[in-house]
N, C-alpha and C. Protein backbone atom coordinates (compact mmCIF):
# COMPACT_ATOMS: atom_id res chain seq x y z
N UNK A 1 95.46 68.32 140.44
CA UNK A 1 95.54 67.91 139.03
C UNK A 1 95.04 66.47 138.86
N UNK A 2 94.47 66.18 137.57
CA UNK A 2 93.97 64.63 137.48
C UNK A 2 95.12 64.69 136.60
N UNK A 3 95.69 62.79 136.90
CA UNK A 3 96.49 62.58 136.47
C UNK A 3 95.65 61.15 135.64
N UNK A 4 96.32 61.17 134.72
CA UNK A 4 96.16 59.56 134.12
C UNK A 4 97.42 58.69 134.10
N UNK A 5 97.10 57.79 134.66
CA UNK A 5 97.97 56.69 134.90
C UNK A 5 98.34 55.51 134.20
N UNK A 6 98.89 55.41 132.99
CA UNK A 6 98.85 53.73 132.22
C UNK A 6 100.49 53.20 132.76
N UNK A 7 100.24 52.10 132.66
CA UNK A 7 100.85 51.31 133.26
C UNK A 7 101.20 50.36 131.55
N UNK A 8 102.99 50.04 131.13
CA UNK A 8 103.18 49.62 130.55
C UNK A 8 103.85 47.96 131.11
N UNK A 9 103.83 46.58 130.78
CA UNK A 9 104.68 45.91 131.01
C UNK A 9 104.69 44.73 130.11
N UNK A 10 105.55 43.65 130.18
CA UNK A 10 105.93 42.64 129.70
C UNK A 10 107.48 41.82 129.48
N UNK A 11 107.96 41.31 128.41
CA UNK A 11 108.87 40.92 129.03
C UNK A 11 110.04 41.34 128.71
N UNK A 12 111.45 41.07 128.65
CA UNK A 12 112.46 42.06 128.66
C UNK A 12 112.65 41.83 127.12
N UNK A 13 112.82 43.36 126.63
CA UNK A 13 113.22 43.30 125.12
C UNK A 13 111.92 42.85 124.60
N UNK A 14 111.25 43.21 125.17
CA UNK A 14 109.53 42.58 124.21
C UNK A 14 108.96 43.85 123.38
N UNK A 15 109.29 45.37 123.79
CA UNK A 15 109.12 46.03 122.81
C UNK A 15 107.93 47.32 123.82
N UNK A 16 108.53 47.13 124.84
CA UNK A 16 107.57 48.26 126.12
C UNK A 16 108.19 49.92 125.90
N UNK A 17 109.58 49.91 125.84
CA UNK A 17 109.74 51.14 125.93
C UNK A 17 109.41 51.67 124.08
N UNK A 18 109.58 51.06 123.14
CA UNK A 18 109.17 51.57 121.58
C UNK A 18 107.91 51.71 122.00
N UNK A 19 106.90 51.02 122.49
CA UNK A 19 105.50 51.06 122.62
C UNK A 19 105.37 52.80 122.92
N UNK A 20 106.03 52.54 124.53
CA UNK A 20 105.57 53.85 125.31
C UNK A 20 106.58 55.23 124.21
N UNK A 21 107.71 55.11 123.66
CA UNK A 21 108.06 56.29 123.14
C UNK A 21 106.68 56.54 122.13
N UNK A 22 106.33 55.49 121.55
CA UNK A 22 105.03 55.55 120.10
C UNK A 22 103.86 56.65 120.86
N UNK A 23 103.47 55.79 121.88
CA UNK A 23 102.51 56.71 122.22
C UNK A 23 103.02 57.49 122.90
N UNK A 24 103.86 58.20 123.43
CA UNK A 24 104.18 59.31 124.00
C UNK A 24 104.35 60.66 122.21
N UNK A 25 104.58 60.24 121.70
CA UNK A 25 104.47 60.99 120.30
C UNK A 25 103.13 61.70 119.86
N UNK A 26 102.32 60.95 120.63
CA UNK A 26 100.84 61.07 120.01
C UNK A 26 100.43 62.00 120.78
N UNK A 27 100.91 62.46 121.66
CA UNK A 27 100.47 63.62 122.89
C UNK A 27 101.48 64.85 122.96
N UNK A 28 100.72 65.87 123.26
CA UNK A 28 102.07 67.25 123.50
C UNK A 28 102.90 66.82 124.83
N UNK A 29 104.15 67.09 124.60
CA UNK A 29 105.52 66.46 125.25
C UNK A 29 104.75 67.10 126.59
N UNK A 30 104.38 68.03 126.83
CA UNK A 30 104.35 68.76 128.07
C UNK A 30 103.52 68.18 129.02
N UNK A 31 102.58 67.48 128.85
CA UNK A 31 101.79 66.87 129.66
C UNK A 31 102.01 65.45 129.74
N UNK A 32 103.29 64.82 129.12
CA UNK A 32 103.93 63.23 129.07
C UNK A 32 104.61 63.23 130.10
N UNK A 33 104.96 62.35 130.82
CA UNK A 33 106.09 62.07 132.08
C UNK A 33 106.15 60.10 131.96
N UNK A 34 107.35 59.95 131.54
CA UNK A 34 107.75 58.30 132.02
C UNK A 34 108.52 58.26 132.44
N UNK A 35 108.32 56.93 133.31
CA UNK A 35 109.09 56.34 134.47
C UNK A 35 109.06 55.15 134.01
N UNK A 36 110.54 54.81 134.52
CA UNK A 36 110.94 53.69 133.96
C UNK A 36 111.39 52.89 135.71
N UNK A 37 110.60 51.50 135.21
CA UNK A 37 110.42 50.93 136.52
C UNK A 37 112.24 50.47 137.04
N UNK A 38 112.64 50.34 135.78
CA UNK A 38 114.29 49.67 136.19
C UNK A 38 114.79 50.92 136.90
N UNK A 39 114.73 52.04 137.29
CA UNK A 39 115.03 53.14 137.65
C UNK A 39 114.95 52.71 139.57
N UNK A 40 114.39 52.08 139.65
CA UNK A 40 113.51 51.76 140.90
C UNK A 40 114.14 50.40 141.29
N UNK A 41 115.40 49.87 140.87
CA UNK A 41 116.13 49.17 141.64
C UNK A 41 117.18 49.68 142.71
N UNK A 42 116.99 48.11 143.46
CA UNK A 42 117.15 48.77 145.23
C UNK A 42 118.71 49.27 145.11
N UNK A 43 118.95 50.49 145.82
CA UNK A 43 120.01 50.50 146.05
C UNK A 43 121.38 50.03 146.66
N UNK A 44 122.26 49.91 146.12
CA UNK A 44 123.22 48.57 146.74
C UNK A 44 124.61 48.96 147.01
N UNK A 45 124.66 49.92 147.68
CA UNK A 45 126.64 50.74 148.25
C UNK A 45 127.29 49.70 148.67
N UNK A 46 126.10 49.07 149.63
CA UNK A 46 127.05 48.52 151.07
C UNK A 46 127.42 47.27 150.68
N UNK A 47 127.60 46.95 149.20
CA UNK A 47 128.01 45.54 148.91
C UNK A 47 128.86 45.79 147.32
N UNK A 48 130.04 44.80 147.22
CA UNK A 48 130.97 45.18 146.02
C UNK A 48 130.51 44.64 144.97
N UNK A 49 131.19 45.13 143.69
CA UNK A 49 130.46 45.49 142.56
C UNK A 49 130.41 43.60 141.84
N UNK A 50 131.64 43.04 142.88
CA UNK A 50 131.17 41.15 142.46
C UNK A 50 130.06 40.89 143.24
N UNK A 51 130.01 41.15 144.30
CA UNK A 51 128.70 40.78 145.13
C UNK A 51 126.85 41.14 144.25
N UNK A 52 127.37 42.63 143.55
CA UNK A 52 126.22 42.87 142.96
C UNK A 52 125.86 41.84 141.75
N UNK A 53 126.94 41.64 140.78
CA UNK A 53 126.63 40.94 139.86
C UNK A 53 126.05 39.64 139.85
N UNK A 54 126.14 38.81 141.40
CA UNK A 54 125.47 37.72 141.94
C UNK A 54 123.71 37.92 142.19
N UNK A 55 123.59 38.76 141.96
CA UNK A 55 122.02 39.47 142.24
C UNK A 55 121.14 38.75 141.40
N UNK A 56 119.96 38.70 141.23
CA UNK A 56 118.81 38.20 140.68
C UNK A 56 118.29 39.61 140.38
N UNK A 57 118.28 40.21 139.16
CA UNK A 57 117.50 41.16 138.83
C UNK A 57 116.44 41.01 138.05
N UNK A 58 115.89 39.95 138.31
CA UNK A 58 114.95 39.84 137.03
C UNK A 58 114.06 39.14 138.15
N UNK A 59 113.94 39.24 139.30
CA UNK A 59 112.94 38.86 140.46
C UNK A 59 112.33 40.14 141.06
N UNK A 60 111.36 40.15 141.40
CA UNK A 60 110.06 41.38 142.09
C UNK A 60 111.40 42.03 142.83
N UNK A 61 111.81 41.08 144.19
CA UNK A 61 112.60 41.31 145.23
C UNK A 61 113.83 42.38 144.87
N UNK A 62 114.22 42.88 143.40
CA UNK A 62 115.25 43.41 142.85
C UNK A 62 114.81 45.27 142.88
N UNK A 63 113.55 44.84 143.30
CA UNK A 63 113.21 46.78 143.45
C UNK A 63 112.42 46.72 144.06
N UNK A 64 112.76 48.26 144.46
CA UNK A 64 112.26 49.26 145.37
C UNK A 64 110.80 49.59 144.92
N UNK A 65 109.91 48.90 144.88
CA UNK A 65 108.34 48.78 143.87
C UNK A 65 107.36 49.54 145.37
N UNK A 66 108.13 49.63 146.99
CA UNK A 66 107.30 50.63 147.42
C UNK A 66 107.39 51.74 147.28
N UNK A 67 109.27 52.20 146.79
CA UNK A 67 109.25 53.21 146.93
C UNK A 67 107.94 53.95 145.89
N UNK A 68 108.83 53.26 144.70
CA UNK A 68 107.85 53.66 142.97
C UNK A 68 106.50 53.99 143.48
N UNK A 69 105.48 52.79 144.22
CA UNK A 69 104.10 53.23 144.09
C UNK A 69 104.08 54.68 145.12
N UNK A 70 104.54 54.90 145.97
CA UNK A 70 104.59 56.14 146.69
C UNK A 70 104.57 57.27 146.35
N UNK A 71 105.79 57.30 145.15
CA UNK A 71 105.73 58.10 144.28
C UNK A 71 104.94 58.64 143.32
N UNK A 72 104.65 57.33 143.19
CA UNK A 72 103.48 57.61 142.10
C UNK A 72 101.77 57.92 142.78
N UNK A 73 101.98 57.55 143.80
CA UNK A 73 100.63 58.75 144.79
C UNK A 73 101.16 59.50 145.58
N UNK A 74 102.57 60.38 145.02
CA UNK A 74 102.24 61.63 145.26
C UNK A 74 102.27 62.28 143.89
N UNK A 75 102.48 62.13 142.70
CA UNK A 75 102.11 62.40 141.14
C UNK A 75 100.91 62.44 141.14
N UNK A 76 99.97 61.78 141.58
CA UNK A 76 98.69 61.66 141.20
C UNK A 76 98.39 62.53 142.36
N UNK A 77 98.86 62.87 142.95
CA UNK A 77 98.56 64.53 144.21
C UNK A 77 98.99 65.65 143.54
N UNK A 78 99.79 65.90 142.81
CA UNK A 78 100.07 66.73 142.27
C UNK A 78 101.59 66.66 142.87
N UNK A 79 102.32 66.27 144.05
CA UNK A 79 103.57 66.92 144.38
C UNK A 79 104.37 66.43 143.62
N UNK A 80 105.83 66.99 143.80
CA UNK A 80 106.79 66.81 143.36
C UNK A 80 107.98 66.03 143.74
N UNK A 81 108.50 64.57 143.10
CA UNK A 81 109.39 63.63 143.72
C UNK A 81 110.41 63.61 142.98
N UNK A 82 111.65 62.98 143.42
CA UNK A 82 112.63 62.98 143.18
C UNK A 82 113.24 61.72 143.28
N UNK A 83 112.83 61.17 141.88
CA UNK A 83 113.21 59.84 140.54
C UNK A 83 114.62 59.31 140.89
N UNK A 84 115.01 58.24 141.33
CA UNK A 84 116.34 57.83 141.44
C UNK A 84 116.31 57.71 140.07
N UNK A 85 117.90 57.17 139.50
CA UNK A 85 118.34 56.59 138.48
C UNK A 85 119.19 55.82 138.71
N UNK A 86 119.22 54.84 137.74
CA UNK A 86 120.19 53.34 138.10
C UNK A 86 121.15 53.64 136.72
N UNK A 87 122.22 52.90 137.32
CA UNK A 87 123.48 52.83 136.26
C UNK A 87 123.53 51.32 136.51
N UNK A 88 123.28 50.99 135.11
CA UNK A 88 122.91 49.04 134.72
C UNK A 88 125.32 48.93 134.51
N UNK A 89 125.75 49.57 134.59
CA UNK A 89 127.38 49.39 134.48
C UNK A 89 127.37 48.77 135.71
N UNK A 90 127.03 49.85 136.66
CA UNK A 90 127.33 49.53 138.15
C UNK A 90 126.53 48.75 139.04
N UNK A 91 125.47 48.45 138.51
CA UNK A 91 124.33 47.68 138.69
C UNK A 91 124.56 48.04 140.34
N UNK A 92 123.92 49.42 140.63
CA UNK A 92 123.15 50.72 141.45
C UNK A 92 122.85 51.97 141.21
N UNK A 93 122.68 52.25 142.04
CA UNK A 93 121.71 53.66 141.54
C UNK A 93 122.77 54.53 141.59
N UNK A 94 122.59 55.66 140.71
CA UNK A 94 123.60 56.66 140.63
C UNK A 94 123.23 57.59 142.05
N UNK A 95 124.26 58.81 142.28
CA UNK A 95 124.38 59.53 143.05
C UNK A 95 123.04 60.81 142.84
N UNK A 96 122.32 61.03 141.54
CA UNK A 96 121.69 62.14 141.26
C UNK A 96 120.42 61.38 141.30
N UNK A 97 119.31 62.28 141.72
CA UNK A 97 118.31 61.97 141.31
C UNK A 97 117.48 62.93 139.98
N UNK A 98 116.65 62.90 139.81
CA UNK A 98 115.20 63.03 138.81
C UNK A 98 114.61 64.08 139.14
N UNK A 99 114.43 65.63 139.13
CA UNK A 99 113.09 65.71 139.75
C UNK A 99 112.32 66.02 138.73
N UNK A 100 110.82 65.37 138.95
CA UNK A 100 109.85 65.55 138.09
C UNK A 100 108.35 65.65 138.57
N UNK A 101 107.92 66.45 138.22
CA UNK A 101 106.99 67.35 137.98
C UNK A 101 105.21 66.36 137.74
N UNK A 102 104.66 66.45 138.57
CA UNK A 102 103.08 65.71 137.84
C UNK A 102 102.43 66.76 136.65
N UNK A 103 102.10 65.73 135.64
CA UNK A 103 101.81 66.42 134.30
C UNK A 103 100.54 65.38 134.01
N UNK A 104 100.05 65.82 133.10
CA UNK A 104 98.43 65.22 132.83
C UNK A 104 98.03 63.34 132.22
N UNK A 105 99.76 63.14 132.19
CA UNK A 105 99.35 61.73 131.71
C UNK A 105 100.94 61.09 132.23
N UNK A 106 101.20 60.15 132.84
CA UNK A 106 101.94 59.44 133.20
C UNK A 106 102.36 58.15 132.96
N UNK A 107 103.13 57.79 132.10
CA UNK A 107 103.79 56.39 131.28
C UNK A 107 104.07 55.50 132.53
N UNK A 108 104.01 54.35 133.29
CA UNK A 108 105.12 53.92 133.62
C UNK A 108 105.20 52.44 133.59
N UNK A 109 106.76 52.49 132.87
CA UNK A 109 107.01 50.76 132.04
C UNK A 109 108.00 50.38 132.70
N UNK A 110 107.63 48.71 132.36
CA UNK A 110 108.44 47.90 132.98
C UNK A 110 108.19 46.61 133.29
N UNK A 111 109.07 45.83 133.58
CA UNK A 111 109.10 43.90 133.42
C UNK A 111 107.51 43.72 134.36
N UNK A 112 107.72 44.62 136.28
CA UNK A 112 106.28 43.95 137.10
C UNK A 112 105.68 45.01 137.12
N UNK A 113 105.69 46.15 135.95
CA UNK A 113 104.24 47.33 135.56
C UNK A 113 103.07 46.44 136.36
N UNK A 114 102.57 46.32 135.93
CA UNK A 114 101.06 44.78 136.05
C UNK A 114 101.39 43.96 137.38
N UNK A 115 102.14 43.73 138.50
CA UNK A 115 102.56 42.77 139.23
C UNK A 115 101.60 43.16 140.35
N UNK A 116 102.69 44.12 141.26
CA UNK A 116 101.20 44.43 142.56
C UNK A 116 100.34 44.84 142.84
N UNK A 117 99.76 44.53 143.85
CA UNK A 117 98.38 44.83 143.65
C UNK A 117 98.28 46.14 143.86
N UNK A 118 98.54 47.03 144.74
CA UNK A 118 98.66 48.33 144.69
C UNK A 118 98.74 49.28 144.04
N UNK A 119 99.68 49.13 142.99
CA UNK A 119 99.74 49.19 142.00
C UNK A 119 98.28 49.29 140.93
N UNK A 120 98.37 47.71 140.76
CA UNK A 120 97.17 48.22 139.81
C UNK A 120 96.02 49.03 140.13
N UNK A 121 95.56 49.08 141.33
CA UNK A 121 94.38 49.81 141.24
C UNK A 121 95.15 51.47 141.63
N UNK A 122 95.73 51.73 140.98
CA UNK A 122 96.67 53.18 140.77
C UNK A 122 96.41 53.95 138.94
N UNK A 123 96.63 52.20 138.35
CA UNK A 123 96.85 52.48 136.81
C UNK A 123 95.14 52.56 136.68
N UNK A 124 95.36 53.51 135.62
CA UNK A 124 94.04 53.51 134.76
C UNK A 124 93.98 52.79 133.45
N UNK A 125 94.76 52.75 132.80
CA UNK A 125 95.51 52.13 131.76
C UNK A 125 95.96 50.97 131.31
N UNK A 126 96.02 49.44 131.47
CA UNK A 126 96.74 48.88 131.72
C UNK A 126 97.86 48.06 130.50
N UNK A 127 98.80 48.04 130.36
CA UNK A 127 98.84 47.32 128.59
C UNK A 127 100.20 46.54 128.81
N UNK A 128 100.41 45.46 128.21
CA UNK A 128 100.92 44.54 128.53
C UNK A 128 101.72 44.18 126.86
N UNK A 129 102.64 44.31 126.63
CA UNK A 129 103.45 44.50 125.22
C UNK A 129 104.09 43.05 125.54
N UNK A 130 104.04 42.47 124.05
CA UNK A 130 104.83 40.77 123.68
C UNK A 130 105.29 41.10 122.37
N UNK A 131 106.45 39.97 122.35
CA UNK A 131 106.96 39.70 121.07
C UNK A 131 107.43 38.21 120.88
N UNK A 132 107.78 37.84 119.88
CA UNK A 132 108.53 36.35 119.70
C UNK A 132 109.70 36.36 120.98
N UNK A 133 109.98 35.28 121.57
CA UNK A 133 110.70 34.73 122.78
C UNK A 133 111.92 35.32 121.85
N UNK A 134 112.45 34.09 121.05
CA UNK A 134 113.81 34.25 120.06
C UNK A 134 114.64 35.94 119.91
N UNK A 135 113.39 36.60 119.16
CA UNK A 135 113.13 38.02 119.00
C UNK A 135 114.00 38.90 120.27
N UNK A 136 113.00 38.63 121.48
CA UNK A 136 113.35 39.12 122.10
C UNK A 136 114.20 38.99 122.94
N UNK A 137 114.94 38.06 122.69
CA UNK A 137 116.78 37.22 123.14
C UNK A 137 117.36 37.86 122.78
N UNK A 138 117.12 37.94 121.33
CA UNK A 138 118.23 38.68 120.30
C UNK A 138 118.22 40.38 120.79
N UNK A 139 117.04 41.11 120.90
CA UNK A 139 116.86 42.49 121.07
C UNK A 139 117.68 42.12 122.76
N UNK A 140 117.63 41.58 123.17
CA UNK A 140 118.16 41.49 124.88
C UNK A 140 119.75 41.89 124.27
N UNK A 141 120.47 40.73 123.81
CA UNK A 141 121.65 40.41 123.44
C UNK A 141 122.40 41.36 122.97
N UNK A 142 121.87 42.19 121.73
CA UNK A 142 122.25 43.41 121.04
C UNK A 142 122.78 44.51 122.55
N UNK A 143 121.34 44.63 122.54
CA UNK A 143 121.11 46.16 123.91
C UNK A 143 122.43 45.80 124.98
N UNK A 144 122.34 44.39 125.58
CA UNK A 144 123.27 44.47 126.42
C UNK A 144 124.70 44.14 126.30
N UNK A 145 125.29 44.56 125.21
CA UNK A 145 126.67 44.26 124.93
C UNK A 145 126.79 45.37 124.70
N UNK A 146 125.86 46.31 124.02
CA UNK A 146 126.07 47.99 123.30
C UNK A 146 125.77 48.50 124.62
N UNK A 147 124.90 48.48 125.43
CA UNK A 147 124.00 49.93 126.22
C UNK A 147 124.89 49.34 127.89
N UNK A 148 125.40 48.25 128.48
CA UNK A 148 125.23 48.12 129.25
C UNK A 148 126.89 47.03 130.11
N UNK A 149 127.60 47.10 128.86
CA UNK A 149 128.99 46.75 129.46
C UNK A 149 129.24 45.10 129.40
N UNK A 150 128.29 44.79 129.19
CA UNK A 150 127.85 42.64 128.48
C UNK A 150 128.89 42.18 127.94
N UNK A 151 129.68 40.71 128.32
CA UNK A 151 129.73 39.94 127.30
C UNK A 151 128.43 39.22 126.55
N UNK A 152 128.98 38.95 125.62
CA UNK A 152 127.46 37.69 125.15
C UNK A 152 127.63 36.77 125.90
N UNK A 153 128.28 35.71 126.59
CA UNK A 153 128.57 34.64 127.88
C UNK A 153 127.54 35.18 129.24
N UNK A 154 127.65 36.49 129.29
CA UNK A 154 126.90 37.33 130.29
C UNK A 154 125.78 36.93 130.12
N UNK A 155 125.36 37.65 128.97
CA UNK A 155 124.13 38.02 128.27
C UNK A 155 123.55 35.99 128.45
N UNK A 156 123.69 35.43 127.70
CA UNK A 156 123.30 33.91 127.47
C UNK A 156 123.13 33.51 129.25
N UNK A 157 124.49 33.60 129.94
CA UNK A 157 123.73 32.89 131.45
C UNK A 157 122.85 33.53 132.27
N UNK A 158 123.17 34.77 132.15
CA UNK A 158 121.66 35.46 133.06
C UNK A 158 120.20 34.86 132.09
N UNK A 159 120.27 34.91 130.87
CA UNK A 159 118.79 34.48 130.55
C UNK A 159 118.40 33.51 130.78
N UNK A 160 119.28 32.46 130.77
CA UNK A 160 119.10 31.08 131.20
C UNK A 160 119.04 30.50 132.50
N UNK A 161 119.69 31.62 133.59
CA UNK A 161 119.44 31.40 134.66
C UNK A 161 118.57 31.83 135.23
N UNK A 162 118.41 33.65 135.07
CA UNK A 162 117.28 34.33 135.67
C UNK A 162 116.01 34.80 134.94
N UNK A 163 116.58 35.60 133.51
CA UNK A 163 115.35 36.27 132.36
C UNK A 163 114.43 35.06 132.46
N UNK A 164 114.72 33.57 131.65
CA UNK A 164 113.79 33.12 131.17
C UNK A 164 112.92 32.43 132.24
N UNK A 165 113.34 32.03 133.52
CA UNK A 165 112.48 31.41 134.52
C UNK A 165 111.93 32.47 135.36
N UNK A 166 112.23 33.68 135.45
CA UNK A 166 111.66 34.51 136.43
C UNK A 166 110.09 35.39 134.98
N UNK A 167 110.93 35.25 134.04
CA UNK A 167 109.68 35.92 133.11
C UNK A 167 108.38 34.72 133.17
N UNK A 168 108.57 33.46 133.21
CA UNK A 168 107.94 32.48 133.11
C UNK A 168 106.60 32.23 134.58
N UNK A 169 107.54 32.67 135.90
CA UNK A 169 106.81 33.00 136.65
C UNK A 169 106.20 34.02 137.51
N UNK A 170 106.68 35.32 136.81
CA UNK A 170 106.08 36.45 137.49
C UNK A 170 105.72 36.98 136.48
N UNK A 171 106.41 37.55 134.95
CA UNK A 171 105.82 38.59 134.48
C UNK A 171 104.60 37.84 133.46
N UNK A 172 104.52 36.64 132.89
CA UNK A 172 103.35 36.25 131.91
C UNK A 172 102.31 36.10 132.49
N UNK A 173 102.30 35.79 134.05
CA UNK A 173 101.10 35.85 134.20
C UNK A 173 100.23 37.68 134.54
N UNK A 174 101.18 38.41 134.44
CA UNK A 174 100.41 39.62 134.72
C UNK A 174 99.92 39.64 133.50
N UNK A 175 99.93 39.25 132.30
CA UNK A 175 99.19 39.53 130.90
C UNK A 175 97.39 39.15 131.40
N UNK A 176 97.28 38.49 132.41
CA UNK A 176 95.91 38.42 132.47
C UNK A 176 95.22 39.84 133.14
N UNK A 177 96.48 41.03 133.68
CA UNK A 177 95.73 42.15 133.92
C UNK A 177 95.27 43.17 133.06
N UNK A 178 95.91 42.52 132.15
CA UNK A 178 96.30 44.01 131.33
C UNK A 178 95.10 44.25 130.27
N UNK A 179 94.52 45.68 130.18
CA UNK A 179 93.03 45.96 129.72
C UNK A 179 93.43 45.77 127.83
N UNK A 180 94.64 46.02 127.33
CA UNK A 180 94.98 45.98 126.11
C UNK A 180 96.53 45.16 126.09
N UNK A 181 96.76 43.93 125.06
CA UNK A 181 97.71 43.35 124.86
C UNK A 181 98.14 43.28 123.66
N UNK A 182 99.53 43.96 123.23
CA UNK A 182 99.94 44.62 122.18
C UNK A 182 101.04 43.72 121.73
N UNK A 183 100.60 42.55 120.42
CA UNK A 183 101.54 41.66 120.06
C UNK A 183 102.20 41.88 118.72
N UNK A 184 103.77 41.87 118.96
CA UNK A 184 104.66 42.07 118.27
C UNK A 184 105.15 43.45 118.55
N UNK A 185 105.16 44.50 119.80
CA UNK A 185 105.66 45.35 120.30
C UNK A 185 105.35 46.51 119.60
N UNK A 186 106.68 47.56 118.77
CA UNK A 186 106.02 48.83 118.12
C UNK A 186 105.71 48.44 116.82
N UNK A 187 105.86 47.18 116.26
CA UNK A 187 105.35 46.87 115.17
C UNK A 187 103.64 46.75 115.04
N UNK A 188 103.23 46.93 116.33
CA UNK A 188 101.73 46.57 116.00
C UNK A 188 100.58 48.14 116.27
N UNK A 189 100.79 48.41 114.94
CA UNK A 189 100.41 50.18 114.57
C UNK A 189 98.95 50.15 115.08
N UNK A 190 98.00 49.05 115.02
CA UNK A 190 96.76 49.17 115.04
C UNK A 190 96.38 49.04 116.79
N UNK A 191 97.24 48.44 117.62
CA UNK A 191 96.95 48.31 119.13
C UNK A 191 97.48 49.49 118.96
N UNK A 192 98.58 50.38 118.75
CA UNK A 192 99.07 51.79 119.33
C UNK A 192 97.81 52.37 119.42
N UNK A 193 97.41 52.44 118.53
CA UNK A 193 96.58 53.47 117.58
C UNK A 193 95.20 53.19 118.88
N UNK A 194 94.84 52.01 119.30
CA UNK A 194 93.72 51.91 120.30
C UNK A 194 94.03 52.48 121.60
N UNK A 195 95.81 52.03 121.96
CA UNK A 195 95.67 53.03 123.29
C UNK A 195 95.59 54.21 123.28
N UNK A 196 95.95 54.85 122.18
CA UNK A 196 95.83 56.47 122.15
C UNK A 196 94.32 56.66 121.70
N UNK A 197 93.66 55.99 121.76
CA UNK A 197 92.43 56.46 121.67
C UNK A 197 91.91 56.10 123.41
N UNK A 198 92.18 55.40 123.68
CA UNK A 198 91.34 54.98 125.44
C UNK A 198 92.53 55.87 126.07
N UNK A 199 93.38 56.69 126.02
CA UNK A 199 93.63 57.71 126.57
C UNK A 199 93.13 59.17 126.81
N UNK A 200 92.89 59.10 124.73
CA UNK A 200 91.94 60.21 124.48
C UNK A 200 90.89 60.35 125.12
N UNK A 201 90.22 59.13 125.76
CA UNK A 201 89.13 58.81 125.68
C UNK A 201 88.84 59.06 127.34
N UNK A 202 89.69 59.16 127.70
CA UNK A 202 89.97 59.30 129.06
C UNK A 202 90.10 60.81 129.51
N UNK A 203 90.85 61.40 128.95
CA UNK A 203 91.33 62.70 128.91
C UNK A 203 90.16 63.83 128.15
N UNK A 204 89.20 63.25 127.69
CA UNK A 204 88.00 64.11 126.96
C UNK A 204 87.16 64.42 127.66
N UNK A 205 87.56 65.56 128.66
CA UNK A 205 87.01 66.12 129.85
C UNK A 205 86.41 67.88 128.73
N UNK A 206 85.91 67.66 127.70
CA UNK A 206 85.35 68.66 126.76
C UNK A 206 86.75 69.13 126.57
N UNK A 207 87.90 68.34 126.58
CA UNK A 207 89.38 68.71 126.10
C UNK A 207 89.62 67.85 125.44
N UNK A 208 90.66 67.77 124.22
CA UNK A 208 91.79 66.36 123.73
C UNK A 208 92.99 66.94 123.55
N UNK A 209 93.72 66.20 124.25
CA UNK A 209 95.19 66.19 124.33
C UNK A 209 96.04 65.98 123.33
N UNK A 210 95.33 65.11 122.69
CA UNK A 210 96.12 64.80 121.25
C UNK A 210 96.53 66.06 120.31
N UNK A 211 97.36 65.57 119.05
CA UNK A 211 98.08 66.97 118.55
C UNK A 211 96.92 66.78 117.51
């Protein structure tokens, strides 16, 4: 099977996963598959749940980014792998995995989408989603008091300790990979509207995928 590969990233709460649900809309569900790179943090039993919270998750070093690309060439083989999932409560991976299936177009988002090199020459795709800094404090702040067990005290020292200096030196500079850069996140209808065309555009093997 040919697979197409885009690669979503940028910075946290910048507006990657609205991006990728937008364009995943624009295609029949059946040939969509995303992966979500936070899925792909390292697993952590053998240490207690205070020890975890001392972690740096907002550094490369916080995932399993060989397992992911592995995975993701055997998707682009056609086989079939089996997706950890992380529980951000327990900050580790749950007991179940994923299994999923290679299908004709493959999402996968996240803070170092764009980081290794391996990686990129995997993606066909590359797109790199921003929003206002402030913006995306606030979208941080919300999500992690509702989705993820946060105080706001939480929320405020991890950004200040890890979000805003680790985004500063690993994930802005991958914006220089990225083939399309989509500012102001799912608010910006007219970049959607281009990647689903350089998908189309990709996928127009005397076929279109689109609905």
């Amino acid at each position: 099977m040919d697979v197409l590969l885009i690669g979503i990233a940028g910075p946290s709460a910048g507006g990657k996963t609205t991006v990728t649900n937008l364009i995943r809309k624009e295609f029949s569900q059946d040939i969509v598959t995303v992966i979500a790179y936070d899925d792909y943090y390292k697993e952590q039993s053998s240490i207690s749940l205070e020890e975890r919270y001392l972690i740096n998750y907002d550094h490369p070093n916080a995932f399993d980014s060989e397992l992911l690309i592995k995975h993701i060439k055997m998707l682009k083989n056609g086989q079939v792998i089996n997706k950890p999932k992380y529980d951000f409560v327990e900050h580790n991976r749950c007991k179940e995995f994923e299994r999923i299936k290679a299908t004709k177009i493959i999402i996968i988002e996240g803070l170092f989408t764009l980081l290794e090199k391996e990686m990129l020459e995997l993606i066909d795709i590359k797109v790199y989603v921003e929003a206002d800094a402030d913006e995306c404090f606030i979208r941080r702040l919300k999500r992690d008091i509702k989705e993820r067990g946060r105080t706001p005290e939480m929320v405020m020292d991890q950004y200040l300790k890890t979000v805003k200096p680790m985004q500063e030196r690993f994930i802005t500079p991958t914006r220089k990979n990225a083939d399309v850069i989509v500012l102001r996140g799912g608010e910006n209808k007219v970049a959607i509207e281009m990647v689903t065309h350089l998908i189309n555009n990709h996928l127009q093997k005397g076929e279109n995928y689109g609905r």
